[in-house]
C-alpha atoms as a PDB file:
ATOM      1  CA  UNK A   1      18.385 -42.936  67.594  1.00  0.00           C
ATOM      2  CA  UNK A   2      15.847 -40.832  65.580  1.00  0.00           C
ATOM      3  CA  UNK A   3      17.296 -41.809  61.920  1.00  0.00           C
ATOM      4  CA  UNK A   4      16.477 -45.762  63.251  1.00  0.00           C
ATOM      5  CA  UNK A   5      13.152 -44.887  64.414  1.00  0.00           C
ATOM      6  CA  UNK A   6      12.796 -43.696  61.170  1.00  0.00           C
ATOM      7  CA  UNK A   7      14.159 -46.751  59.117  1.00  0.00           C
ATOM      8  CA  UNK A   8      12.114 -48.873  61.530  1.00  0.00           C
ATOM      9  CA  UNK A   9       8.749 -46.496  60.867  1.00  0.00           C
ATOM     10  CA  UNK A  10       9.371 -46.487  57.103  1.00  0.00           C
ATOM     11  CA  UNK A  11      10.131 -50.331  56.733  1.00  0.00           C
ATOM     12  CA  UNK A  12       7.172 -51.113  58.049  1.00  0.00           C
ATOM     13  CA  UNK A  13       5.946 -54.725  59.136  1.00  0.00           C
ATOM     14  CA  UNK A  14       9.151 -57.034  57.505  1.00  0.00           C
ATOM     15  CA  UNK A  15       7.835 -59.939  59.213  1.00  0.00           C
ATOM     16  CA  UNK A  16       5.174 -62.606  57.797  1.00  0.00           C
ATOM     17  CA  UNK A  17       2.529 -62.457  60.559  1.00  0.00           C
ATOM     18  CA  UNK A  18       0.418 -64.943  59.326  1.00  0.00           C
ATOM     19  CA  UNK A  19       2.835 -67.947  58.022  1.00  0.00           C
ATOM     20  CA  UNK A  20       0.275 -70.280  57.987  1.00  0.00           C
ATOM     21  CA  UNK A  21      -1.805 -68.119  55.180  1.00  0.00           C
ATOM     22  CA  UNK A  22       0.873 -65.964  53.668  1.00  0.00           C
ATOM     23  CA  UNK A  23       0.211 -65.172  49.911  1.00  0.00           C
ATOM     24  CA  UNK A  24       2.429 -66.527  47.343  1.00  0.00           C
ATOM     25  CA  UNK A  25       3.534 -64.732  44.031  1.00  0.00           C
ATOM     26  CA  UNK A  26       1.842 -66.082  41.058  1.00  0.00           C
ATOM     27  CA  UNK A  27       4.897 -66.469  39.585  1.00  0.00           C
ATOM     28  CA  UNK A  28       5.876 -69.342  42.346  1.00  0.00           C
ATOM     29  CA  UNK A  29       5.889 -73.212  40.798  1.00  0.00           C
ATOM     30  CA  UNK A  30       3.898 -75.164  43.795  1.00  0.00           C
ATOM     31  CA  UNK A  31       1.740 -78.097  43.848  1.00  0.00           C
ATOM     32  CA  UNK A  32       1.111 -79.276  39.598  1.00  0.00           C
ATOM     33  CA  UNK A  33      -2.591 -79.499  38.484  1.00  0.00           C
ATOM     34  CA  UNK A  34      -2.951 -82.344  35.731  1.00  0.00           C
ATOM     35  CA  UNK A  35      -6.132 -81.501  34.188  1.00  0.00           C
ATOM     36  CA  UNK A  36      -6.131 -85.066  31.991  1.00  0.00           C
ATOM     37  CA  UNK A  37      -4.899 -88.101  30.872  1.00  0.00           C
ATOM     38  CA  UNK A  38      -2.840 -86.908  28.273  1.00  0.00           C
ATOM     39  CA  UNK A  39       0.342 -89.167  26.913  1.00  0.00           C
ATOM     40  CA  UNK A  40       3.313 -87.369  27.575  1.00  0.00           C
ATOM     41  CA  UNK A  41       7.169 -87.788  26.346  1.00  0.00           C
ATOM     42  CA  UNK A  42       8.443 -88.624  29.360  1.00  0.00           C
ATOM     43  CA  UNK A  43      12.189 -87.620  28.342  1.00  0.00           C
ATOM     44  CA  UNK A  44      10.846 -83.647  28.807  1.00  0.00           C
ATOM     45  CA  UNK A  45      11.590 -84.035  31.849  1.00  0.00           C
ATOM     46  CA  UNK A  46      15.192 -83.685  33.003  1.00  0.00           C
ATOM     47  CA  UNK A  47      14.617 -85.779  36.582  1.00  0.00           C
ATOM     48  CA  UNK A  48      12.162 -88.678  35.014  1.00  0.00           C
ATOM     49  CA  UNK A  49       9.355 -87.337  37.147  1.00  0.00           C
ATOM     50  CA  UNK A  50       6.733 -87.352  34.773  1.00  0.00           C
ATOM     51  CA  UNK A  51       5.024 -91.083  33.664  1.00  0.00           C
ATOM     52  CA  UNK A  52       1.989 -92.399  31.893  1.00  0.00           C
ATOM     53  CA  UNK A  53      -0.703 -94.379  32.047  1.00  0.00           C
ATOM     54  CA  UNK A  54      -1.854 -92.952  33.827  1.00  0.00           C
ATOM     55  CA  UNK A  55      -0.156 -89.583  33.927  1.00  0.00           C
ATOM     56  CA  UNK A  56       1.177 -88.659  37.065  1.00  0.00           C
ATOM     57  CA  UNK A  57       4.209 -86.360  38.449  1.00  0.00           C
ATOM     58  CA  UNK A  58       6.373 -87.666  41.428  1.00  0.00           C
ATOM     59  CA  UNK A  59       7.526 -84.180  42.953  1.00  0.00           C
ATOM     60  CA  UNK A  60       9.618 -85.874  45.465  1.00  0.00           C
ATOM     61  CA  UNK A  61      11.606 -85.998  41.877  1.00  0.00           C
ATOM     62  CA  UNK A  62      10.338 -82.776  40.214  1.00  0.00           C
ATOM     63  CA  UNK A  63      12.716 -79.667  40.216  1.00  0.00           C
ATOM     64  CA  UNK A  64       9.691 -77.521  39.130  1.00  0.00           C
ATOM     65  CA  UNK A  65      11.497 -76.249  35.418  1.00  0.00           C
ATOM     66  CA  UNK A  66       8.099 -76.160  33.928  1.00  0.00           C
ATOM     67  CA  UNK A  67       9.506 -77.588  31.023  1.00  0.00           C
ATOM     68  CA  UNK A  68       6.409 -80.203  31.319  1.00  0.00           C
ATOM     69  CA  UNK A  69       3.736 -77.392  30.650  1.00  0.00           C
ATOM     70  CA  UNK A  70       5.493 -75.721  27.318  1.00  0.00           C
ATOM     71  CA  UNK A  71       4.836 -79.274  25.959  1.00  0.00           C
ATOM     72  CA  UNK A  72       1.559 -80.330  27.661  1.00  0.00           C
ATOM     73  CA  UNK A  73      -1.033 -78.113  27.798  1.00  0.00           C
ATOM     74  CA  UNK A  74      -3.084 -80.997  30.732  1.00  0.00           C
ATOM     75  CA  UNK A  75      -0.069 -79.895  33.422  1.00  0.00           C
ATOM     76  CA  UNK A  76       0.085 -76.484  35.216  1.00  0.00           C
ATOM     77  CA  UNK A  77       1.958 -76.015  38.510  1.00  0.00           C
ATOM     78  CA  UNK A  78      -0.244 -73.293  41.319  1.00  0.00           C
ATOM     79  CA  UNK A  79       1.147 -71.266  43.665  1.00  0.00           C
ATOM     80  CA  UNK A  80       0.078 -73.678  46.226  1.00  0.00           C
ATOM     81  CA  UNK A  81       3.129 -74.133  48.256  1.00  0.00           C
ATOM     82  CA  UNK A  82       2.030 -76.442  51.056  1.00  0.00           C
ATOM     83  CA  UNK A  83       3.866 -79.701  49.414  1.00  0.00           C
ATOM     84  CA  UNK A  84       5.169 -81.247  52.442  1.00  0.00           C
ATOM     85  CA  UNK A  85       3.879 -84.976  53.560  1.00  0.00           C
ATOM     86  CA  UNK A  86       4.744 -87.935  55.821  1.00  0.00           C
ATOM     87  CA  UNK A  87       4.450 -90.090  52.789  1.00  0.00           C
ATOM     88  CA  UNK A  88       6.745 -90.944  49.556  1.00  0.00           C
ATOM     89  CA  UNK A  89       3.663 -92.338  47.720  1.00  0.00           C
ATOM     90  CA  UNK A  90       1.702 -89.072  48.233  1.00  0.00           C
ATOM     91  CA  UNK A  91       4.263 -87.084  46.447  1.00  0.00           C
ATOM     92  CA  UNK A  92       2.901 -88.814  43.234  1.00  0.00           C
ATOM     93  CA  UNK A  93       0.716 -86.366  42.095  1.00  0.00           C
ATOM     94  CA  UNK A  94      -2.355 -87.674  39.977  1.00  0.00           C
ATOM     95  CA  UNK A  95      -4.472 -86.177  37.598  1.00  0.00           C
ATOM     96  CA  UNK A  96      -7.816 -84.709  39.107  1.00  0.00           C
ATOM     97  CA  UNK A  97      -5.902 -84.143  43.235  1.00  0.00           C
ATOM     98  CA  UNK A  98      -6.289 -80.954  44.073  1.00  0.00           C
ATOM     99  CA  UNK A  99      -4.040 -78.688  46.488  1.00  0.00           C
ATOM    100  CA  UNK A 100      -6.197 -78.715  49.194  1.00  0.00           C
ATOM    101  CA  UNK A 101      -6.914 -82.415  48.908  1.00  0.00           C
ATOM    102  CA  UNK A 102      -3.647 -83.521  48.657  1.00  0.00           C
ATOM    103  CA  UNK A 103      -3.031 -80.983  52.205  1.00  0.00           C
ATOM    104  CA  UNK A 104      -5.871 -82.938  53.852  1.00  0.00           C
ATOM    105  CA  UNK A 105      -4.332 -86.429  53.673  1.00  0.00           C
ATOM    106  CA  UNK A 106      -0.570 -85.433  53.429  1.00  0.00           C
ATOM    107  CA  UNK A 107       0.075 -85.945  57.275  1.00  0.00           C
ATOM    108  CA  UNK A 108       0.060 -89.106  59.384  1.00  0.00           C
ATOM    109  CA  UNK A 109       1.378 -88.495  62.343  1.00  0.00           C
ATOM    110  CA  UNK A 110       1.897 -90.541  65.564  1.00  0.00           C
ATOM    111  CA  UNK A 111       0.676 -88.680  68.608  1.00  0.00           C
ATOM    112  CA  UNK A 112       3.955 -89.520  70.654  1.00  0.00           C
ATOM    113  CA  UNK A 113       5.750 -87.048  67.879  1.00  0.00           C
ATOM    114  CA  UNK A 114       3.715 -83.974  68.572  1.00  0.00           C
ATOM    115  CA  UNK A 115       3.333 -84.556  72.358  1.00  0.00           C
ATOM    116  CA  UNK A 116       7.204 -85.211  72.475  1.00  0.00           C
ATOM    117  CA  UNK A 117       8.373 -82.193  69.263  1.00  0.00           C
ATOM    118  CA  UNK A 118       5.576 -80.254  69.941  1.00  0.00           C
ATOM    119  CA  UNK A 119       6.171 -77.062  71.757  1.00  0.00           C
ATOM    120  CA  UNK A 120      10.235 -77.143  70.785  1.00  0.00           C
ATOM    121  CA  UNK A 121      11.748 -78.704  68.012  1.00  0.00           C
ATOM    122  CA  UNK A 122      15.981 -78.683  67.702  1.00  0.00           C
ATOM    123  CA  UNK A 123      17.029 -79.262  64.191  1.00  0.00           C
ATOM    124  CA  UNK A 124      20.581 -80.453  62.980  1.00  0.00           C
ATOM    125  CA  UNK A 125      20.846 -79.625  58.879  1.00  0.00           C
ATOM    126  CA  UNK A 126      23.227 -81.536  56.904  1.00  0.00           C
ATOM    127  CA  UNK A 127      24.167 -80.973  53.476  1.00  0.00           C
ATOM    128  CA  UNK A 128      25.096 -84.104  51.983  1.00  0.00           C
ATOM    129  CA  UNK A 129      26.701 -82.876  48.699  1.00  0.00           C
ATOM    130  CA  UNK A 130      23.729 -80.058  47.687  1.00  0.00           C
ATOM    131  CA  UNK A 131      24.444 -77.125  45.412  1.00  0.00           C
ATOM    132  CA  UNK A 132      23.551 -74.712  48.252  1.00  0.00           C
ATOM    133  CA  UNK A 133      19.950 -73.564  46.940  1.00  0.00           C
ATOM    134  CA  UNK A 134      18.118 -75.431  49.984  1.00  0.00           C
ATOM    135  CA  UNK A 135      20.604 -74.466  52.091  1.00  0.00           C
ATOM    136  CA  UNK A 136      20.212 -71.191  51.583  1.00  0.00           C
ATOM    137  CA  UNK A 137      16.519 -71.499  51.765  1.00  0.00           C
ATOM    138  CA  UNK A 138      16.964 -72.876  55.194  1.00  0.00           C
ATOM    139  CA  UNK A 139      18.949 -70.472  56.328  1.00  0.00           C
ATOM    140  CA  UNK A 140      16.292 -67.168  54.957  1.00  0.00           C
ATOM    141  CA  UNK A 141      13.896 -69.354  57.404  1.00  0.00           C
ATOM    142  CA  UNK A 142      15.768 -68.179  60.687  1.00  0.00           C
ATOM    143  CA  UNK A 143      15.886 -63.979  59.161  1.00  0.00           C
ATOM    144  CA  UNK A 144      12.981 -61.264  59.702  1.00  0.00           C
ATOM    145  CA  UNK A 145      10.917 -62.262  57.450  1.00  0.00           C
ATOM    146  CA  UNK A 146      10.166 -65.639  57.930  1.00  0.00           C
ATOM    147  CA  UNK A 147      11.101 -66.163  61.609  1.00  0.00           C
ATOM    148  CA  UNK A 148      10.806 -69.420  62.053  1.00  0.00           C
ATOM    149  CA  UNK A 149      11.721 -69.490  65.747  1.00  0.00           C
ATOM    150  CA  UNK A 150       8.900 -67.575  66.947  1.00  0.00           C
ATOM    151  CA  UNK A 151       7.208 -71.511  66.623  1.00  0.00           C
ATOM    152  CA  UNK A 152      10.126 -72.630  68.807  1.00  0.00           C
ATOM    153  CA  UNK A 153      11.901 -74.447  65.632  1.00  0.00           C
ATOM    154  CA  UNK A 154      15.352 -73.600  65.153  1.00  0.00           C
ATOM    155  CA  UNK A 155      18.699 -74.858  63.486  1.00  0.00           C
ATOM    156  CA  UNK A 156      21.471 -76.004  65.854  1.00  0.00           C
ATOM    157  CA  UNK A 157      25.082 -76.260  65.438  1.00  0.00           C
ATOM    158  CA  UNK A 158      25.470 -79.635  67.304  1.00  0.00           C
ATOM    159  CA  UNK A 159      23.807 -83.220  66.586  1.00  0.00           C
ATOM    160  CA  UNK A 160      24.031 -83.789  70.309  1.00  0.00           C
ATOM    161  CA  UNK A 161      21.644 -81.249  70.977  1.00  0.00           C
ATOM    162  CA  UNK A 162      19.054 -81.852  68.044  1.00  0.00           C
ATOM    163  CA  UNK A 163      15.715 -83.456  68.219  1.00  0.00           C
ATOM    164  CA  UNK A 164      16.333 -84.559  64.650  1.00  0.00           C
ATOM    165  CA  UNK A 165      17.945 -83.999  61.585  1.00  0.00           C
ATOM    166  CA  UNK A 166      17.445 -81.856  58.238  1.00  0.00           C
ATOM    167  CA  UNK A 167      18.895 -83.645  55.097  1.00  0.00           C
ATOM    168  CA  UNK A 168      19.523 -81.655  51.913  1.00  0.00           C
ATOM    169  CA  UNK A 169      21.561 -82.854  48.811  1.00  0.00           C
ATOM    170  CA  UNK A 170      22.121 -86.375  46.989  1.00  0.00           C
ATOM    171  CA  UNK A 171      24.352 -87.847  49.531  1.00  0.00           C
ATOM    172  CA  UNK A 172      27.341 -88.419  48.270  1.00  0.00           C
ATOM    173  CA  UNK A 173      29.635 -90.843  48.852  1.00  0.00           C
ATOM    174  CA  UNK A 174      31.927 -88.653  50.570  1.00  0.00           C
ATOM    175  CA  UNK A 175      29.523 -87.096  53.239  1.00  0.00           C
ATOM    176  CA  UNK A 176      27.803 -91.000  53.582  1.00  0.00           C
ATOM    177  CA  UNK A 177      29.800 -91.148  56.786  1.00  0.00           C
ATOM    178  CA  UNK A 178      29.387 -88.000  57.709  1.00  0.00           C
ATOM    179  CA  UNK A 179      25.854 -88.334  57.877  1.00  0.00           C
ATOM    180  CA  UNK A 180      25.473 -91.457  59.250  1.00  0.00           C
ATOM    181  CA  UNK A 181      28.239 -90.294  62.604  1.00  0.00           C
ATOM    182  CA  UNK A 182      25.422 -87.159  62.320  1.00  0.00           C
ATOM    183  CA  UNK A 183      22.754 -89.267  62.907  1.00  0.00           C
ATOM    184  CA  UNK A 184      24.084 -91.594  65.263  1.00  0.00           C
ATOM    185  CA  UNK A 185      25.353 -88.342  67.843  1.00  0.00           C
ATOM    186  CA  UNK A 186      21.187 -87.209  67.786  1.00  0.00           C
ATOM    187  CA  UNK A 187      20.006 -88.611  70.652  1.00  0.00           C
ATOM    188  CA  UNK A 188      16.884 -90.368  70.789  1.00  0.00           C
ATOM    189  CA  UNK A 189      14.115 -89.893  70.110  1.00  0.00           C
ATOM    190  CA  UNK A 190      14.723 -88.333  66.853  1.00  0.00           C
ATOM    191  CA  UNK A 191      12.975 -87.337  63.523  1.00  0.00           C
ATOM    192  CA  UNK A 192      14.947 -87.499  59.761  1.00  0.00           C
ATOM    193  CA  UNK A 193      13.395 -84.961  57.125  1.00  0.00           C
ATOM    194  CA  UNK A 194      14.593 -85.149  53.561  1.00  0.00           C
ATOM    195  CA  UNK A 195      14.209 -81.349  52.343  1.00  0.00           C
ATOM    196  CA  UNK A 196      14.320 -80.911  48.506  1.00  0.00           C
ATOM    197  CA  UNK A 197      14.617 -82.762  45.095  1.00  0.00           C
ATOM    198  CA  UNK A 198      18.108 -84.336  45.605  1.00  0.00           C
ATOM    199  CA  UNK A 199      17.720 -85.032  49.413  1.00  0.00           C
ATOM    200  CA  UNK A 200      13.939 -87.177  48.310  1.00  0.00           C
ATOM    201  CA  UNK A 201      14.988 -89.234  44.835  1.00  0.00           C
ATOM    202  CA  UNK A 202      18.877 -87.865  43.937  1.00  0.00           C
ATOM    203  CA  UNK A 203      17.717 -85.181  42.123  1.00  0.00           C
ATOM    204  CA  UNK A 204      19.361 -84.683  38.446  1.00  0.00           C
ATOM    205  CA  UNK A 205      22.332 -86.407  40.390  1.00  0.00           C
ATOM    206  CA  UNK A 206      20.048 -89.691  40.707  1.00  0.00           C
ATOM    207  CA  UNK A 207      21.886 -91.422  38.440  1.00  0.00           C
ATOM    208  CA  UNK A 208      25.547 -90.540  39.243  1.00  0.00           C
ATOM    209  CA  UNK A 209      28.186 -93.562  40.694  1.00  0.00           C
ATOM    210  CA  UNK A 210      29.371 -90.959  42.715  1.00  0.00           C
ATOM    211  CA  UNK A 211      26.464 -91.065  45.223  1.00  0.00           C
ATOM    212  CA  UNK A 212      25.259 -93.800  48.392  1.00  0.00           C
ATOM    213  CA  UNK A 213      22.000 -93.310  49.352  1.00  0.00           C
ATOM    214  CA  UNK A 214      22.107 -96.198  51.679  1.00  0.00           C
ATOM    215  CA  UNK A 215      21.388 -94.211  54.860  1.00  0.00           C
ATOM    216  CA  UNK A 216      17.895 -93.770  53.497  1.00  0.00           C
ATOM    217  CA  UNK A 217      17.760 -97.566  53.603  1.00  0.00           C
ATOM    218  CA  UNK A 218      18.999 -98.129  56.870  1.00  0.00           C
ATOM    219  CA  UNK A 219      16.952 -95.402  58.803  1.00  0.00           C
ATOM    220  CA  UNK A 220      13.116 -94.576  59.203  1.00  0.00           C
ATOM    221  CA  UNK A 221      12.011 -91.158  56.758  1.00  0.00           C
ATOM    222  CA  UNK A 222       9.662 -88.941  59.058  1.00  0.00           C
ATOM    223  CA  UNK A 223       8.939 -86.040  56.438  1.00  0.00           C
ATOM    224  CA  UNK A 224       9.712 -85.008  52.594  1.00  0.00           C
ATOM    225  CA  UNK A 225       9.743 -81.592  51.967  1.00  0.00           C
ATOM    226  CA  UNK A 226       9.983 -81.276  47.653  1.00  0.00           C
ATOM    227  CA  UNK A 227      11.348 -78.187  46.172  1.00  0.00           C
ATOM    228  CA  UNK A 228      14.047 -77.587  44.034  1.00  0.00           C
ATOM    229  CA  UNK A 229      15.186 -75.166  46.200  1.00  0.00           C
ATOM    230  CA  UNK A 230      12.537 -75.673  48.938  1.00  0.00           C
ATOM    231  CA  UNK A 231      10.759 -72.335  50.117  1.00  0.00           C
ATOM    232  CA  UNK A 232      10.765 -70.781  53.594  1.00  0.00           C
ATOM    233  CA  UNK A 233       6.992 -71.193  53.746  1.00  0.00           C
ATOM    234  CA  UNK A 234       6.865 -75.132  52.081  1.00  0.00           C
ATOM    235  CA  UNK A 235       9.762 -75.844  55.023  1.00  0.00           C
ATOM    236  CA  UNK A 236       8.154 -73.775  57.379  1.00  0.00           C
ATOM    237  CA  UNK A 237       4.330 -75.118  56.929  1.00  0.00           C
ATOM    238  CA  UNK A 238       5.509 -78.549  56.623  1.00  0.00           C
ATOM    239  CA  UNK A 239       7.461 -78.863  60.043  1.00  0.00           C
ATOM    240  CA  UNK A 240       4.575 -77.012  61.802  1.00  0.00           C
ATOM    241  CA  UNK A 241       1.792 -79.424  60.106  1.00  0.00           C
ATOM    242  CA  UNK A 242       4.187 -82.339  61.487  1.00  0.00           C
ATOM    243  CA  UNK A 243       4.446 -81.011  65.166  1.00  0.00           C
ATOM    244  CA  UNK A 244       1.329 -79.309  65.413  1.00  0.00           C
END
C-alpha cells in the first residue's frame, strides 16, 4: 500500500485537466498557415491536397508529411490542433485563415444535436480498412491521460447501443457491408463522423479499385475530424465543440 502511494505521489497529475487548452508540442503538424500566393508543384504532395490559383490545402486530404514546406517556403503547419468542422468545404484551407478564424466558423450545428448528444454521447468506431494509426489514437482517448469519458463520451462495443458512429479508414470494399449493417443497427437518431485522412477523401488509398466509398453517398456526414493519425485532443475538442 505505501510503495503505491508512492508511485501515485511521484507520478504526479497524469491527467490533462484542462483539455480544452492543453499545450501542444511544437513539434506537432496542426492547422497549415499559407503566408502567399505562391505557385506550387502540386505533385509534392503525395495525397493531391495542395492546388493553385489560388493556393490552398484541403486537409480533409492532407496527411501532414510536411513535404509541402521543404519546397515552399509560403506554407507552415502550427501546433494548432483544433481542425475539426461540420463542413467539407472548410477543410480547404486558404491563404491568409488563421487558426482561430477557421475555429470560429468551423461548427454549424443544429440545436436538436446538442439538446439530444449533449450531456452523453455513445460512440460505435469502425475501421473500414485503416492501417491502425487512428485507431490507436482513439483508443489513447479512453486512458489517463486524455480521459475522454469524464465529458460523458465513450466508445461502445455494440451499434445497438450507440448514438452514432466513428469511421476511420478508406472503406474498402470488403468492410462496405460491414459498415453499412453498422450503421443501419444505430438506432435513430444518430450522428456519422469521418475521423482522419482516409476516412474524409481515401487518403493515399484514394485512388485504389479496391475501395467503395458509396456509404458516404448514401448517408448524411455530421463531422470531419483530419489527421493522419488524428490526435486525442483534435478528436477530443472536435466532438465536444459538436455537442457542446
Amino acid at each position: 500500500m505505501l510503495d503505491t502511494l508512492k508511485l501515485r505521489i511521484y507520478q504526479g497529475q497524469q491527467f490533462i485537466k484542462d483539455i480544452r487548452n492543453a499545450e501542444m508540442r511544437e513539434q506537432f503538424r496542426g492547422f497549415p498557415i499559407i503566408t502567399s500566393n505562391e505557385i506550387v508543384d502540386e505533385n509534392i504532395c503525395p495525397t493531391g491536397a495542395i492546388s493553385n490559383n489560388p493556393l490552398k490545402i484541403d486537409i480533409g486530404k492532407c496527411t501532414f508529411c510536411g513535404a509541402c514546406t521543404k519546397e515552399c517556403n509560403s506554407i507552415k503547419f502550427s501546433n494548432y490542433y483544433k481542425l475539426g468542422t461540420t463542413n467539407r468545404d472548410k477543410l480547404i484551407i486558404k491563404e491568409g485563415l488563421s487558426a482561430e478564424e477557421y475555429n470560429k466558423t468551423a461548427f454549424e450545428v443544429e440545436k436538436e444535436i446538442k439538446k439530444i448528444f449533449g450531456r452523453s454521447l455513445k460512440l460505435r468506431q469502425v475501421s473500414a480498412g485503416g492501417c491502425n494509426g487512428c485507431e490507436m489514437e482513439l483508443n489513447a482517448c479512453s486512458n489517463v491521460n486524455f480521459d475522454m469519458g469524464r465529458f460523458g463520451i465513450d466508445f461502445v462495443a455494440s451499434p445497438r447501443h450507440a448514438d452514432g458512429i466513428v469511421i476511420t479508414g478508406p472503406i474498402s470494399e470488403n468492410m462496405a457491408y460491414a459498415l453499412e449493417d453498422c450503421y443501419k443497427s444505430t438506432p435513430n437518431p444518430k450522428i456519422v463522423i469521418l475521423c482522419g485522412a482516409c476516412a474524409i477523401s481515401g487518403g493515399i488509398f484514394q485512388n485504389s479499385t479496391k475501395l467503395n466509398r458509396e456509404f458516404l453517398e448514401k448517408y448524411h456526414i455530421d463531422l470531419y475530424i483530419p489527421g493522419c493519425p488524428v490526435h486525442p485532443l483534435t478528436f477530443i475538442n472536435a466532438i465536444l465543440d459538436f455537442i457542446s
